[in-house]
C-alpha atoms as a PDB file:
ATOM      1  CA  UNK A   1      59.694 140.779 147.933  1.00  0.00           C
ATOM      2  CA  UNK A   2      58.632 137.849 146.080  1.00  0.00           C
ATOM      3  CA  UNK A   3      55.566 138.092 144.061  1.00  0.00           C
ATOM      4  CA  UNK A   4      54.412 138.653 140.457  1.00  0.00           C
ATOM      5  CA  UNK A   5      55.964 141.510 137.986  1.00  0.00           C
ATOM      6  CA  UNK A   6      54.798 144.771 139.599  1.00  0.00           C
ATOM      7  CA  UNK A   7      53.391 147.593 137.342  1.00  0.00           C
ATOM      8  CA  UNK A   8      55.121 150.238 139.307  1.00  0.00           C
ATOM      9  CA  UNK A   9      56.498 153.280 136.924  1.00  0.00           C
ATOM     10  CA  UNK A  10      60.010 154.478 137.930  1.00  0.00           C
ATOM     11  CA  UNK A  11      61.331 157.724 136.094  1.00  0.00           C
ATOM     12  CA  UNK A  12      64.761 158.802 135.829  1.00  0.00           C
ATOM     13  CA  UNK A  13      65.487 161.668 138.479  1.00  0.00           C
ATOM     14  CA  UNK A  14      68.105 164.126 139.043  1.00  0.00           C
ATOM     15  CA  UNK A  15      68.945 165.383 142.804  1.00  0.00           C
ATOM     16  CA  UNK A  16      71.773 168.153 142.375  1.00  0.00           C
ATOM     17  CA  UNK A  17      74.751 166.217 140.915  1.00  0.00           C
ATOM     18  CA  UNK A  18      73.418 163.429 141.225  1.00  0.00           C
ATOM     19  CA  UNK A  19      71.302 161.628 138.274  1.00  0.00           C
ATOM     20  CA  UNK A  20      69.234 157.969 139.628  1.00  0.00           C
ATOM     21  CA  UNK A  21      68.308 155.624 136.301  1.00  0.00           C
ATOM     22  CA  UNK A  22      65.782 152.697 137.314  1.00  0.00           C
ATOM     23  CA  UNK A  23      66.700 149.712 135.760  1.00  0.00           C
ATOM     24  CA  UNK A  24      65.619 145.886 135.661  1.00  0.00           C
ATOM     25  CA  UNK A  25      67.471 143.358 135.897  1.00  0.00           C
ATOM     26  CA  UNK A  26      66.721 139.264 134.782  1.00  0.00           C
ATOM     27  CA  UNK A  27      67.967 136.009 136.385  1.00  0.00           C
ATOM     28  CA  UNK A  28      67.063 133.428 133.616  1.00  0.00           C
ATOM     29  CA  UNK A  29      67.202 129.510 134.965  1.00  0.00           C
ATOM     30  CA  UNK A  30      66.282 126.365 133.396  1.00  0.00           C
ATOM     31  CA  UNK A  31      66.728 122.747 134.670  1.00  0.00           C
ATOM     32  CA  UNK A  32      65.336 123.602 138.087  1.00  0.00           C
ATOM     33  CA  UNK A  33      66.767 126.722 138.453  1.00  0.00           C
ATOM     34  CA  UNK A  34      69.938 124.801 138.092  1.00  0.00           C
ATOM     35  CA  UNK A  35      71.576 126.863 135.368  1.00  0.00           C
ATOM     36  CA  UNK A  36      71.482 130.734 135.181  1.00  0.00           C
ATOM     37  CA  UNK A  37      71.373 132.181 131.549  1.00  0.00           C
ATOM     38  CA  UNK A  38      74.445 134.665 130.890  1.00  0.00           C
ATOM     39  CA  UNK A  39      76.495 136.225 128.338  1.00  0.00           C
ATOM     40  CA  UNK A  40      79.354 138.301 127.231  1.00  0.00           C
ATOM     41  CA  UNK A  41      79.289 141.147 125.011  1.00  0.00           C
ATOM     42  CA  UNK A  42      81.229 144.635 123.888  1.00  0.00           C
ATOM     43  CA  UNK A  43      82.293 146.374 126.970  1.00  0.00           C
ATOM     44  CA  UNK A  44      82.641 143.940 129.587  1.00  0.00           C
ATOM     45  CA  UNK A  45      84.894 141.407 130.145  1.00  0.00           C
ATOM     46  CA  UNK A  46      83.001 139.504 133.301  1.00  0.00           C
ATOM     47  CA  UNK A  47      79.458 138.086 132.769  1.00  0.00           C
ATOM     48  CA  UNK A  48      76.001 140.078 132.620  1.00  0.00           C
ATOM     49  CA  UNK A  49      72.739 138.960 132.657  1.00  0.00           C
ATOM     50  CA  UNK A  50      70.048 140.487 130.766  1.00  0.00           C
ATOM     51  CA  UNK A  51      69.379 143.727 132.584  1.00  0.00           C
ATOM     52  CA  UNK A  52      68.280 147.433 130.617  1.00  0.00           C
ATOM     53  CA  UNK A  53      67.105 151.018 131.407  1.00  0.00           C
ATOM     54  CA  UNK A  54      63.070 151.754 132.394  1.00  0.00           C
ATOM     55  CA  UNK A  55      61.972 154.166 129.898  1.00  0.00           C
ATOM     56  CA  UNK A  56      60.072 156.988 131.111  1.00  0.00           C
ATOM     57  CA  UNK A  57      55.939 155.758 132.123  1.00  0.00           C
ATOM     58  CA  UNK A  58      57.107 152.570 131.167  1.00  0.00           C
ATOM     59  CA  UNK A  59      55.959 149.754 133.928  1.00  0.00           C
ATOM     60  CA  UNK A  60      58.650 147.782 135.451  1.00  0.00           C
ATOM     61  CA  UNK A  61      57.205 144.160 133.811  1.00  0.00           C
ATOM     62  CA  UNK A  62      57.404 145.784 130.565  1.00  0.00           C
ATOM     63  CA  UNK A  63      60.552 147.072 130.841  1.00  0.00           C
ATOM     64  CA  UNK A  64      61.938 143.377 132.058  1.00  0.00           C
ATOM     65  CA  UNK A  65      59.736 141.531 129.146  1.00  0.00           C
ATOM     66  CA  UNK A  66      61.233 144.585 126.569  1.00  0.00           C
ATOM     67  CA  UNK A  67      64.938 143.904 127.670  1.00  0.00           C
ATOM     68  CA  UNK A  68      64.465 140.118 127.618  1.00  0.00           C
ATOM     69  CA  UNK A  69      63.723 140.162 124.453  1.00  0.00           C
ATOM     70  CA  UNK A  70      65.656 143.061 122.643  1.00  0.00           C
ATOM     71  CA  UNK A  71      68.975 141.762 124.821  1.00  0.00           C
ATOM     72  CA  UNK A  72      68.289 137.572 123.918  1.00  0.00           C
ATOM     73  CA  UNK A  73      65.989 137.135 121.923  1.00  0.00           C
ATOM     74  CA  UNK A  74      63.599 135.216 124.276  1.00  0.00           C
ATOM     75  CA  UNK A  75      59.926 136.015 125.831  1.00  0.00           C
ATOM     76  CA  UNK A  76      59.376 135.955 129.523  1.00  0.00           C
ATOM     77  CA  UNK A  77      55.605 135.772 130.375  1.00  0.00           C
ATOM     78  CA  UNK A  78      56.291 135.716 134.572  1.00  0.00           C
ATOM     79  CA  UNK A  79      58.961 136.635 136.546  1.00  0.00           C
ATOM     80  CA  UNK A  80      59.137 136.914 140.486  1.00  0.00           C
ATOM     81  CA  UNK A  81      60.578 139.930 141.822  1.00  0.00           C
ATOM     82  CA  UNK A  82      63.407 139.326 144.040  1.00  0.00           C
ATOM     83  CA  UNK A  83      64.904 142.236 145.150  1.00  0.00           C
ATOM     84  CA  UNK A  84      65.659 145.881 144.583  1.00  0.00           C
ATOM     85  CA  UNK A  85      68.935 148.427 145.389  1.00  0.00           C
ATOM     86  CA  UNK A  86      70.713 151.224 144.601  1.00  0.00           C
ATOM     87  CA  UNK A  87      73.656 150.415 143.234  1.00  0.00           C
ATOM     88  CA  UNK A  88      76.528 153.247 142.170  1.00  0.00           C
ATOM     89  CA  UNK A  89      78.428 153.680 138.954  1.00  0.00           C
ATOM     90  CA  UNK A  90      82.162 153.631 140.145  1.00  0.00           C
ATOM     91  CA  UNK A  91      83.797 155.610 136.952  1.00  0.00           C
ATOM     92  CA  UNK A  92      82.430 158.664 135.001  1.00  0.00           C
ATOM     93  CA  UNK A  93      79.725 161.266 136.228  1.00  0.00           C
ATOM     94  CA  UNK A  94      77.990 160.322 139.539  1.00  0.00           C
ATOM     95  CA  UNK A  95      74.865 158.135 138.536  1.00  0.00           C
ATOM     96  CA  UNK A  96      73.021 155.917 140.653  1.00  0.00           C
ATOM     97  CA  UNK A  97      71.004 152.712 139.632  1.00  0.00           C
ATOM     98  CA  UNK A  98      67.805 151.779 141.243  1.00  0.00           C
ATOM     99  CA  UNK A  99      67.671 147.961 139.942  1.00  0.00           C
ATOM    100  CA  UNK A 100      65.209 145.564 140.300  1.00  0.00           C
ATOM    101  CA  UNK A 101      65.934 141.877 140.169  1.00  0.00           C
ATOM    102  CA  UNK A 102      63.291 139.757 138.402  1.00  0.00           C
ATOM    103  CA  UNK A 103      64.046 135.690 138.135  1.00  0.00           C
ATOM    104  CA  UNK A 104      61.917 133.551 135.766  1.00  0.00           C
ATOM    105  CA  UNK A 105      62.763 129.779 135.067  1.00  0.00           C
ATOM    106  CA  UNK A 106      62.474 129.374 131.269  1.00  0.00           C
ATOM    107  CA  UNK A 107      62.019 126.364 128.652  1.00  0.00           C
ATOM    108  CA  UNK A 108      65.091 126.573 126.459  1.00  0.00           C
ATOM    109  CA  UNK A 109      66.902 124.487 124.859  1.00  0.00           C
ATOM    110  CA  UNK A 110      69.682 125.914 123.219  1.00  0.00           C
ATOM    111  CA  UNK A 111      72.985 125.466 125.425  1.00  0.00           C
ATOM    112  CA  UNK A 112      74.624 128.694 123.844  1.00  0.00           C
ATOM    113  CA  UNK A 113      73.237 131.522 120.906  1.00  0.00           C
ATOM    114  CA  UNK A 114      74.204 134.876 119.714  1.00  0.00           C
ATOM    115  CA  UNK A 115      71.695 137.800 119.778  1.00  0.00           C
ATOM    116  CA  UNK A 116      71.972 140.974 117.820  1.00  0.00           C
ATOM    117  CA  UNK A 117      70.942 143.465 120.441  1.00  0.00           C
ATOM    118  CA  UNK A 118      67.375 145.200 118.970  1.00  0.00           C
ATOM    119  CA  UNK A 119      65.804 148.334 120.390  1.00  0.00           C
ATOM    120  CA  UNK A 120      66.748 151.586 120.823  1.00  0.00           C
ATOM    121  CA  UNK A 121      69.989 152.044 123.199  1.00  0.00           C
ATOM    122  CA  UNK A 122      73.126 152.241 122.751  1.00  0.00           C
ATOM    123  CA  UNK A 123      73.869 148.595 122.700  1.00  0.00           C
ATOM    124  CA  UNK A 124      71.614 148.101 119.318  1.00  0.00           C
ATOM    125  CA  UNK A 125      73.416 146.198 116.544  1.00  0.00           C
ATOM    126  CA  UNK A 126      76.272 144.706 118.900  1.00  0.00           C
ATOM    127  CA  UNK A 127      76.530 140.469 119.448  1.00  0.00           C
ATOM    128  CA  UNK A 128      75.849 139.243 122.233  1.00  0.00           C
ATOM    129  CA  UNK A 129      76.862 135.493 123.408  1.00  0.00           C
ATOM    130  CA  UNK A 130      74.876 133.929 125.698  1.00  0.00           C
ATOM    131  CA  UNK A 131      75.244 130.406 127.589  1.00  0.00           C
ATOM    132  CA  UNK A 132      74.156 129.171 130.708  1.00  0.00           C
ATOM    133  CA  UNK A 133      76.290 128.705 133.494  1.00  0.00           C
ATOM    134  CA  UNK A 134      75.917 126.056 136.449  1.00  0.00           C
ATOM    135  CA  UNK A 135      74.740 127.732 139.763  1.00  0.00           C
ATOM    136  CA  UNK A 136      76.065 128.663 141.879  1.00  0.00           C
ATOM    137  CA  UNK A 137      79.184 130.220 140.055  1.00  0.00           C
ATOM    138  CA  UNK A 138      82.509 131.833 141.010  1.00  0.00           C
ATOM    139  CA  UNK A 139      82.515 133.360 138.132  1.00  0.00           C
ATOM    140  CA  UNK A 140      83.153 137.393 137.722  1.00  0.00           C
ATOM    141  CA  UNK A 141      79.871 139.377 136.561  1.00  0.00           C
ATOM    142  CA  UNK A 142      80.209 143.204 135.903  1.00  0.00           C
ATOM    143  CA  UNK A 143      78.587 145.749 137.624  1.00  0.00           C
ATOM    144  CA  UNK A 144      78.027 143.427 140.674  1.00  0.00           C
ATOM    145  CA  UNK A 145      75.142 141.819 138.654  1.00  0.00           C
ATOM    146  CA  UNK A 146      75.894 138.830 140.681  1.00  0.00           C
ATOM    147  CA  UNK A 147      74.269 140.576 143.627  1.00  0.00           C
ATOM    148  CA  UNK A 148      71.591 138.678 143.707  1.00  0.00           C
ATOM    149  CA  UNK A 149      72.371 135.326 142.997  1.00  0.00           C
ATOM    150  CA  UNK A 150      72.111 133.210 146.541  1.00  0.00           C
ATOM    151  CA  UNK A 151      68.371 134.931 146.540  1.00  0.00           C
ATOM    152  CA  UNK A 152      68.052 133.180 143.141  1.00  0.00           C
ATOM    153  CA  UNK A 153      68.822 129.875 144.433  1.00  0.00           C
ATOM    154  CA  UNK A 154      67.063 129.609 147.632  1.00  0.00           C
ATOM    155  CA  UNK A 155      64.336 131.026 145.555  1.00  0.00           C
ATOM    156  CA  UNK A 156      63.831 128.126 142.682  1.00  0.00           C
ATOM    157  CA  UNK A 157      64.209 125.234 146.030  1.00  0.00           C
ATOM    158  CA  UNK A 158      61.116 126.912 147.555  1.00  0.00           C
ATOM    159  CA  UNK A 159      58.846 127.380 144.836  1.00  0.00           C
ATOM    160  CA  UNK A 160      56.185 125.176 144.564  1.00  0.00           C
END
């Protein structure tokens, strides 16, 4: 599943009760894919990473560049895809995720930041905290973002 940010399109779609939201989701490293960005923010108490909804006709690479940015503040230019699920919402009406991972190794230098969220969900105008954690954690993440995370790793030691 590795290769560059895909252009596919991935509308929301309701089967009976049952509603399925795409969604992208980011592993940030730096040092050598030693250090995965995260943060905390309003509504969780674990760690996320930068992850949002696909809007409707919206490719998947713009989507993961739009969240990026709107969530920390910072540009991606090239991510790797890394893997993609279905993933269900545990509380509230029956909804269904269809994430896609993306990692991209990024130049930054800041150790920790807040971010007021931009865009137009729900999370606009909250603080976010981000920081950058050593991998590979113990640490909680919500909504199983952690997933992924081993893929990330043996990822960054085999690219070139």
């Amino acid at each position: 599943m590795d290769g560059p940010l895909s252009t596919t399109r991935h509308p929301t779609t309701h089967r009976g009760e049952t509603t399925y939201v795409p969604k992208v989701c980011a592993y940030l490293t730096r040092h050598d894919g030693t250090q995965l960005l995260v943060f905390r923010g309003p509504g969780h108490d674990d760690l996320q990473v930068p992850k949002g909804t696909v809007e409707p006709s919206e490719p998947l690479d713009a989507a993961l560049r739009r969240e990026v940015a709107e969530e920390s503040g910072l540009v991606v230019d090239h991510a790797n895809r890394l893997a993609s699920d279905v993933w269900t919402r545990r509380v509230g009406p029956l909804r269904k995720y269809v994430r896609h991972f993306y990692h991209a190794d990024v130049d930054e230098p800041r150790d920790q930041w807040e971010h007021v969220v931009t865009g137009h969900g729900d999370e606009r105008g909250k603080t976010f905290e981000f920081f950058w954690v050593d991998l590979p954690t113990a640490e909680p993440f919500a909504l199983s973002l952690d997933d992924y995370l081993p893929v990330v790793r043996s990822h960054t030691v085999t690219e070139p």
